[in-house]
C-alpha atoms as a PDB file:
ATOM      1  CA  UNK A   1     106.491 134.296  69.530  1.00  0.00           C
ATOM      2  CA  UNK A   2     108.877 131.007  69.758  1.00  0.00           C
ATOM      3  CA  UNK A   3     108.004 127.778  70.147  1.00  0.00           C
ATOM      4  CA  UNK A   4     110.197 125.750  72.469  1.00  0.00           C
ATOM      5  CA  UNK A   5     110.201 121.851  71.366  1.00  0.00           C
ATOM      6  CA  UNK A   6     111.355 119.826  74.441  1.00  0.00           C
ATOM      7  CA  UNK A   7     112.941 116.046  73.754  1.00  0.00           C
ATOM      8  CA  UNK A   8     110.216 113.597  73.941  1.00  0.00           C
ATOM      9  CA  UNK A   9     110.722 110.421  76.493  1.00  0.00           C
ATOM     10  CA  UNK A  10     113.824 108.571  76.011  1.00  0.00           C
ATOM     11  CA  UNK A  11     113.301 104.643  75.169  1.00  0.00           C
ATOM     12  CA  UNK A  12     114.781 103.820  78.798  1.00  0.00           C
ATOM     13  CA  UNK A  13     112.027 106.091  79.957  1.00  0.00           C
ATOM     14  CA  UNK A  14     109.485 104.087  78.110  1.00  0.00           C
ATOM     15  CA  UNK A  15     110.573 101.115  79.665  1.00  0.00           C
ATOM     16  CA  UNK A  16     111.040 102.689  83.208  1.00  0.00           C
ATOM     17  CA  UNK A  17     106.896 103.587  82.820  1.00  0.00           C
ATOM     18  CA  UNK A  18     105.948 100.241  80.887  1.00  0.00           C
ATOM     19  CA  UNK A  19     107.843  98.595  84.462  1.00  0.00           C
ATOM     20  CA  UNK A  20     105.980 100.991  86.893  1.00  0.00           C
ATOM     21  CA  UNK A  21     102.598  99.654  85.332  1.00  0.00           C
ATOM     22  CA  UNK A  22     103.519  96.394  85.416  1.00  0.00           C
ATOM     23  CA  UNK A  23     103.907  96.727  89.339  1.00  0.00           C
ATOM     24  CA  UNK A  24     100.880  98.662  90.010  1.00  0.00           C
ATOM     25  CA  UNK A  25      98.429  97.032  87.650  1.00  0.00           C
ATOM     26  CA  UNK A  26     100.081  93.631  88.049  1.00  0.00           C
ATOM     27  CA  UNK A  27     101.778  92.866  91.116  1.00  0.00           C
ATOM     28  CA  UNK A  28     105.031  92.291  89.500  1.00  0.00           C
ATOM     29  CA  UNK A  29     108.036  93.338  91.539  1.00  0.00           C
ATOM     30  CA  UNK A  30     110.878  94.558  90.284  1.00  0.00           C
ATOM     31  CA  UNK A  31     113.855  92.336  90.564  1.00  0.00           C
ATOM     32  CA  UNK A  32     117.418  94.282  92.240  1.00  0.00           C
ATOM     33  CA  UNK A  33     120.654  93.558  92.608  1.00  0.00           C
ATOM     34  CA  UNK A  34     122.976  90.688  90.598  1.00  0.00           C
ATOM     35  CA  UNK A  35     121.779  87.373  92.170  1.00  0.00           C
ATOM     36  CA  UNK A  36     117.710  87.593  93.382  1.00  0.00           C
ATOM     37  CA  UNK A  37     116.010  85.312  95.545  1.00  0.00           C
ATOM     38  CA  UNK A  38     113.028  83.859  94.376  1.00  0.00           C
ATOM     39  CA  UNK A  39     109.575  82.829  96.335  1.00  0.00           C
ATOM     40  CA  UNK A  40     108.895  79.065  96.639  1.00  0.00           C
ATOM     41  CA  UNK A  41     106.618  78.053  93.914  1.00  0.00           C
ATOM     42  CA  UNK A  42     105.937  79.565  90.539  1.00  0.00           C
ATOM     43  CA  UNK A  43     107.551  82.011  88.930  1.00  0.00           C
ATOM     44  CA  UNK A  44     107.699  83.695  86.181  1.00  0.00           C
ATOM     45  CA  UNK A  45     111.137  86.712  85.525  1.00  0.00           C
ATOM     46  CA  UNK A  46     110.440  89.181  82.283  1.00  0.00           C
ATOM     47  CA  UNK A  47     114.112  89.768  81.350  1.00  0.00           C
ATOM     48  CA  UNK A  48     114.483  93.322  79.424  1.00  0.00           C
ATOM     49  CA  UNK A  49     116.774  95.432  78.085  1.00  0.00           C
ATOM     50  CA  UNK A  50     117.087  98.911  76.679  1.00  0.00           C
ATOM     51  CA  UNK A  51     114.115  99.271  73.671  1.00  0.00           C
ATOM     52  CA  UNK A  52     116.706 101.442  71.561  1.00  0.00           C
ATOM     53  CA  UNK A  53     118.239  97.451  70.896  1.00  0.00           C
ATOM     54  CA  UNK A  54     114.739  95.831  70.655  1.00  0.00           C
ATOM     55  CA  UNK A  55     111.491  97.532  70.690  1.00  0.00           C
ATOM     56  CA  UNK A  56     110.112  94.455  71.389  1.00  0.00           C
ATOM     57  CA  UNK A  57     110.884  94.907  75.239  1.00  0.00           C
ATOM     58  CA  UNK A  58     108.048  96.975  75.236  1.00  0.00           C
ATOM     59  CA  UNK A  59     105.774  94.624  73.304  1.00  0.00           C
ATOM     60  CA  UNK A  60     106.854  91.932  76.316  1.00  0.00           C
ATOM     61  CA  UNK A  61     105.958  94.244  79.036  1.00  0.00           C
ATOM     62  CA  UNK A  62     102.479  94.174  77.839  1.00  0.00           C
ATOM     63  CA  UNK A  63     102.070  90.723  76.375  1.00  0.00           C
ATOM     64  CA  UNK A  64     103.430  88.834  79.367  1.00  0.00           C
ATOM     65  CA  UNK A  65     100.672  90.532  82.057  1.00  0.00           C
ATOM     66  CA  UNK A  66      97.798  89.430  79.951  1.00  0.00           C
ATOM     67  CA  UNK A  67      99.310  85.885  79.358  1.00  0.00           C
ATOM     68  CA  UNK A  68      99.970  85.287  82.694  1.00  0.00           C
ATOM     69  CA  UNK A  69      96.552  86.535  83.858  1.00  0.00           C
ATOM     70  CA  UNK A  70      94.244  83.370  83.936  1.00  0.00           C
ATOM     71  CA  UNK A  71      96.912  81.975  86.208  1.00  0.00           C
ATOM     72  CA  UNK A  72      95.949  84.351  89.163  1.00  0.00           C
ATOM     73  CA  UNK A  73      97.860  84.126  91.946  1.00  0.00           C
ATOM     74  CA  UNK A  74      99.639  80.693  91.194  1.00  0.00           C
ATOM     75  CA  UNK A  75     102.682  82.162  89.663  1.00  0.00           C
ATOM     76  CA  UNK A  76     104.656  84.968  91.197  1.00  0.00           C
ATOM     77  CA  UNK A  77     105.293  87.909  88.537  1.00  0.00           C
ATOM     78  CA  UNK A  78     109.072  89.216  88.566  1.00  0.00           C
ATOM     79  CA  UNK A  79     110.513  91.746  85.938  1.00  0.00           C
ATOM     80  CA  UNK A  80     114.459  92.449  85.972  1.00  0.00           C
ATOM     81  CA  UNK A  81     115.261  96.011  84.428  1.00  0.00           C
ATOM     82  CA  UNK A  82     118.492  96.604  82.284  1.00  0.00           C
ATOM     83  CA  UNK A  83     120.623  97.181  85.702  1.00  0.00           C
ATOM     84  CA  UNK A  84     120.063  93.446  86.639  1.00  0.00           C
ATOM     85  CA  UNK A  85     119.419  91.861  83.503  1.00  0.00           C
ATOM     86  CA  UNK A  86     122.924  91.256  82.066  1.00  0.00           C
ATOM     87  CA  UNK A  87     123.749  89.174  85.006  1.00  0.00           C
ATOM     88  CA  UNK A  88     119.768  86.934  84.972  1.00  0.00           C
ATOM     89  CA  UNK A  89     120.692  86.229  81.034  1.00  0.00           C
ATOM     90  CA  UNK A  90     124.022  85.342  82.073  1.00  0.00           C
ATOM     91  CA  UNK A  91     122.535  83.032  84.570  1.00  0.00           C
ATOM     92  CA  UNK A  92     120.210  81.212  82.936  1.00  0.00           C
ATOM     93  CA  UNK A  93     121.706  81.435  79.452  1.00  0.00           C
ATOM     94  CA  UNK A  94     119.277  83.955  77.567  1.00  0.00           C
ATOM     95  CA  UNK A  95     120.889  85.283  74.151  1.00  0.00           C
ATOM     96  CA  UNK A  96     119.070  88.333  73.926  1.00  0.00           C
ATOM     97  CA  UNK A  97     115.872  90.172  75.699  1.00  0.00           C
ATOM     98  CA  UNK A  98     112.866  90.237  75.831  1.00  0.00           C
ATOM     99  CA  UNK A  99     112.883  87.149  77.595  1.00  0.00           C
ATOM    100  CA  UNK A 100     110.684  85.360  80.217  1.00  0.00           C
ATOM    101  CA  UNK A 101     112.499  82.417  82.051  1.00  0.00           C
ATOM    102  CA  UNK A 102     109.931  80.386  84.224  1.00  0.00           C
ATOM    103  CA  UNK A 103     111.340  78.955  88.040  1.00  0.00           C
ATOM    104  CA  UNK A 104     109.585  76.355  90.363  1.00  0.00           C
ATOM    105  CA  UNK A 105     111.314  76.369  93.993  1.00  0.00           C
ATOM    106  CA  UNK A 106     113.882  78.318  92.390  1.00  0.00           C
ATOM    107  CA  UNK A 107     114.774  75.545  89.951  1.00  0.00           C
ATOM    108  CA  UNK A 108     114.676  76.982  86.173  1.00  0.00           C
ATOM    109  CA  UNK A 109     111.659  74.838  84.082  1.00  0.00           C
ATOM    110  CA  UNK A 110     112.285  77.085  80.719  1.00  0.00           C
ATOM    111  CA  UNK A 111     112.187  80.117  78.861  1.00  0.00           C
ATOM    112  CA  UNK A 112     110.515  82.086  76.191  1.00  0.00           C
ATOM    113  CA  UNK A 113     112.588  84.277  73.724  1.00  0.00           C
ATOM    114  CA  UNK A 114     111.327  87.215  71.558  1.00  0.00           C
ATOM    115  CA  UNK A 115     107.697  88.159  70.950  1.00  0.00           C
ATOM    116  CA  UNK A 116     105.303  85.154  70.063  1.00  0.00           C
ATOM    117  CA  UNK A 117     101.934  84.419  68.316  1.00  0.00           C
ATOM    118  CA  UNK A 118      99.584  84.840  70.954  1.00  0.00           C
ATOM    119  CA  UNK A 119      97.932  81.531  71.142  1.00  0.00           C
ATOM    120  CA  UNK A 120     101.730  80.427  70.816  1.00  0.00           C
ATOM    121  CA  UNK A 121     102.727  82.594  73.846  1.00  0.00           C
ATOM    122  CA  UNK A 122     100.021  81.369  75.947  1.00  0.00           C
ATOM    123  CA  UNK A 123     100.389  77.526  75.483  1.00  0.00           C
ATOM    124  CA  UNK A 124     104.032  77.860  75.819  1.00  0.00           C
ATOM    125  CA  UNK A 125     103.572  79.266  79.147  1.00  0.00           C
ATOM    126  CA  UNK A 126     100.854  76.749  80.081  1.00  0.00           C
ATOM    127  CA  UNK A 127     103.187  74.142  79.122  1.00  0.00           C
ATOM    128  CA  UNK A 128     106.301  75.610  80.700  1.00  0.00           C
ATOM    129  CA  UNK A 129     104.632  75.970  84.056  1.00  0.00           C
ATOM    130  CA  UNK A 130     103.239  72.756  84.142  1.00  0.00           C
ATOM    131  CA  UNK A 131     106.018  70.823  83.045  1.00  0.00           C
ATOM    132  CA  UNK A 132     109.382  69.498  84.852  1.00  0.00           C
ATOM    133  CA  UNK A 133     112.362  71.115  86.174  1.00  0.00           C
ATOM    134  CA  UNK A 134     114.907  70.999  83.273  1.00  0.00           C
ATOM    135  CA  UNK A 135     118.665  71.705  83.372  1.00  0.00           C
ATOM    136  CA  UNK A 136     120.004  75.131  83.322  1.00  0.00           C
ATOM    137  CA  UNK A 137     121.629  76.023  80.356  1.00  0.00           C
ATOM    138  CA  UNK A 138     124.445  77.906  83.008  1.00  0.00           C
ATOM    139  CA  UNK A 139     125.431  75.896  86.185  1.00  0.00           C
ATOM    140  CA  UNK A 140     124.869  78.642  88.307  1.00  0.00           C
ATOM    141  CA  UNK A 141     122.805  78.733  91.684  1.00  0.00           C
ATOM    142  CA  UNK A 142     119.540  79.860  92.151  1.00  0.00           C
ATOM    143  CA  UNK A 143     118.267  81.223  95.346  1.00  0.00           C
ATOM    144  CA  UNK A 144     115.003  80.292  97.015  1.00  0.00           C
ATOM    145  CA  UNK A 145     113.953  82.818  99.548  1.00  0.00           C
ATOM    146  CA  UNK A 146     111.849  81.953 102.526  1.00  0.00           C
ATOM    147  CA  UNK A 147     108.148  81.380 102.282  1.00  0.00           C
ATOM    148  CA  UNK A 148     106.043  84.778 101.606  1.00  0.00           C
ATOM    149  CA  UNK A 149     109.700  86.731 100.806  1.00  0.00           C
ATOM    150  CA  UNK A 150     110.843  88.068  97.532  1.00  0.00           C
ATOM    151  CA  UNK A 151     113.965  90.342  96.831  1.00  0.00           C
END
């Protein structure tokens, strides 16, 4: 008798499944290609990365859905996988993932680096989403898409 041992899930397969349950238990929609168009409104974009860097990625991808939960459907839920995320830090001048940055209309209000408290991470997003428009830390544009459209 042998016993065949089979590699377990890589951590980019972690974080592919962590994504897919984000989108089916929390309407977030997965963010392609280099420059995204955002909804008008609210939003919120969970930057990642590969969890072999930061296992914290994975900590994010759970966190974030239960912070931004008593806001319902006032904030639209975005999550950019390590194919697009070089190019979103890049853009809104994010060091290192995890990362959430927050939009309104497209303009960038702030961002959250790294794993928080979690009375820390929730009244940082409270306070990010109902605050101003501030400058982005990169001068590049941000796309609003039409009304009801998100790519």
């Amino acid at each position: 008798m042998s016993l065949q041992l089979s590699p377990g899930p890589t951590s980019l397969d972690r974080l592919q499944s962590a994504i897919a349950r984000m989108q089916s238990k929390h309407a977030f929609r997965r963010l392609e290609g280099d420059s995204p168009e955002f909804p008008a409104g609210l939003a919120a974009v969970l930057i990642t990365d590969d969890p072999q860097r930061n296992l914290e990625v994975l900590d994010a991808c759970v966190i974030l859905p239960e912070a931004l939960k008593p806001l319902g459907d006032q904030v639209s839920r975005h999550v950019a996988g390590p194919d697009t995320a070089p190019a979103l830090m890049q853009q809104f001048g994010i060091a290192r993932a995890p990362a959430v940055v927050f939009l309104r209309d497209g303009e960038f209000v702030g961002s959250l680096n790294g794993i928080r408290d979690w009375g820390e991470y929730q009244s940082e997003v409270t306070r990010l989403l109902s605050g101003p428009a501030q400058p982005k830390p990169i001068g590049i544009p941000v796309r609003v898409a039409a009304q009801g459209g998100c790519v």
